[in-house]
Protein backbone atom coordinates (compact mmCIF):
# COMPACT_ATOMS: atom_id res chain seq x y z
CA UNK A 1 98.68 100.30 93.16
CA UNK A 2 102.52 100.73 92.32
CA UNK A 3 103.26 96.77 93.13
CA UNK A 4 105.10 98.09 96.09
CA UNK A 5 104.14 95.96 99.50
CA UNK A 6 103.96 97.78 102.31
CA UNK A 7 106.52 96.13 105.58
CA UNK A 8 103.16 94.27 107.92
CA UNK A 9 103.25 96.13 111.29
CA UNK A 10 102.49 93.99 114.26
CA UNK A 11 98.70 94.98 114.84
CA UNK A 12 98.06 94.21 111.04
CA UNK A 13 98.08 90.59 111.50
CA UNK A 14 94.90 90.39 112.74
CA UNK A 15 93.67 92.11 109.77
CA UNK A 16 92.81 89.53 106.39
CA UNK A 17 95.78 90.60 103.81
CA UNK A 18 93.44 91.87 101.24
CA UNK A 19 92.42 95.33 103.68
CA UNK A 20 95.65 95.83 104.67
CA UNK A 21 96.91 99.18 103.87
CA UNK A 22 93.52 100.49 101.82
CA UNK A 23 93.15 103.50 103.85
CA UNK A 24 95.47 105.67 106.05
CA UNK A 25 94.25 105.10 109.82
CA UNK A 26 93.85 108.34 112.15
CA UNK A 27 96.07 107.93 115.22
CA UNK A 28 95.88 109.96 118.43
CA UNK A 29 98.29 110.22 121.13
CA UNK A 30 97.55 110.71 124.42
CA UNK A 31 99.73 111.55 127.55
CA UNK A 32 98.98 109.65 131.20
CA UNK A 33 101.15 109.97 134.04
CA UNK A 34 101.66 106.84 135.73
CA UNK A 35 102.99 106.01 139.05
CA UNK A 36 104.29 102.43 140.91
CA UNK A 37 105.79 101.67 144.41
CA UNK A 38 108.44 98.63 142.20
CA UNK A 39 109.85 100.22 138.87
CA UNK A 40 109.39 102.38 135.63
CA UNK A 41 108.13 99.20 133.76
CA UNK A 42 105.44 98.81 136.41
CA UNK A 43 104.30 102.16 135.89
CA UNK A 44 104.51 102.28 132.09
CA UNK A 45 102.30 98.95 132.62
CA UNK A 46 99.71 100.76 134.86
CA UNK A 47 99.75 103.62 131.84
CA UNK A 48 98.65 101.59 129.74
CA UNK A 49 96.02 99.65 131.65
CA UNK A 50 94.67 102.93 132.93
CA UNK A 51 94.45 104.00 129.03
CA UNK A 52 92.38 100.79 127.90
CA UNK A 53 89.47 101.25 130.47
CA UNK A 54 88.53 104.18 127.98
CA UNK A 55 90.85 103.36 124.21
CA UNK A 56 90.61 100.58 121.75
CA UNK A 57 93.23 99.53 119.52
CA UNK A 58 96.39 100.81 121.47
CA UNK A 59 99.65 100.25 119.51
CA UNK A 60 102.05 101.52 121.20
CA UNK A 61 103.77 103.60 124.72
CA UNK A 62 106.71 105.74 124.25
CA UNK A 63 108.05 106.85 127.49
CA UNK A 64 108.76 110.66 127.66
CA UNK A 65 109.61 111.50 131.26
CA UNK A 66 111.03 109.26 134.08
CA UNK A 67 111.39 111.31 137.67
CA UNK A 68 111.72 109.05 140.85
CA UNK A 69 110.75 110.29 144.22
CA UNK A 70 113.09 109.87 147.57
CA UNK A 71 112.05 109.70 150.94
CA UNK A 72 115.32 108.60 153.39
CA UNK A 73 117.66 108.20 151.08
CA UNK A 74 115.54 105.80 148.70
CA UNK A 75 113.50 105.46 146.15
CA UNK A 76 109.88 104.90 147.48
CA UNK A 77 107.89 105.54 143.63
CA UNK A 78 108.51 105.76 140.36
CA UNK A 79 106.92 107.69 138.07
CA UNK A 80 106.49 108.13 133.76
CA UNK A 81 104.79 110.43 131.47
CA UNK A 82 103.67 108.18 128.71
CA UNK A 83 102.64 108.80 125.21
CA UNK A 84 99.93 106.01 124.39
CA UNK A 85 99.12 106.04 120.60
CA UNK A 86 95.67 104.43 119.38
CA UNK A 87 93.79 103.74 115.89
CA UNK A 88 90.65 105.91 115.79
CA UNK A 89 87.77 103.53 114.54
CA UNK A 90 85.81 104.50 111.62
C-alpha cells in the first residue's frame, strides 16, 4: 500500500479497520417506483423498505423522478423513481 488512507464511508464502520478497503465491492443499482398518499419522503421510505424484503447491504437512494398526481385540484399521491444501490456479497 501507498500509506494513503482511504476517507471511512458510513457502512464501513461496522467493518474491523484492518478489512477495510482490501477489495473493491460490486455495487448494483436498482430502480423501484414508489408511491404514498402523505409526501415524497414517505414514498422514498416505502422504496426502500420494498427493496430490503429481497437486498442486503443497501447504502444508499438517490431520487430520480418526482411526479404528483391531482384529483380536484389536489394532490391525492405522490410518487418517486428511486435508484437503490447495494453491496453484492461475495
Amino acid at each position: 500500500m501507498d500509506g494513503f488512507e482511504y476517507p471511512v464511508k458510513s457502512w464501513e464502520y461496522n467493518i474491523p479497520k484492518e478489512k477495510r478497503r482490501k477489495k473493491m465491492a460490486v455495487v448494483k443499482v436498482i430502480e423501484i417506483l414508489a408511491e404514498s398518499n402523505k409526501s415524497w419522503e414517505d414514498a422514498t421510505k416505502e422504496a426502500v423498505a420494498e427493496a430490503t424484503k429481497t437486498v442486503r447491504n443497501v447504502q444508499s437512494v438517490y431520487v430520480k423522478n418526482f411526479q404528483a398526481i391531482v384529483e380536484d385540484d389536489k394532490i391525492v399521491r405522490y410518487r418517486v423513481n428511486a435508484k437503490i444501490s447495494f453491496i453484492v456479497q461475495e
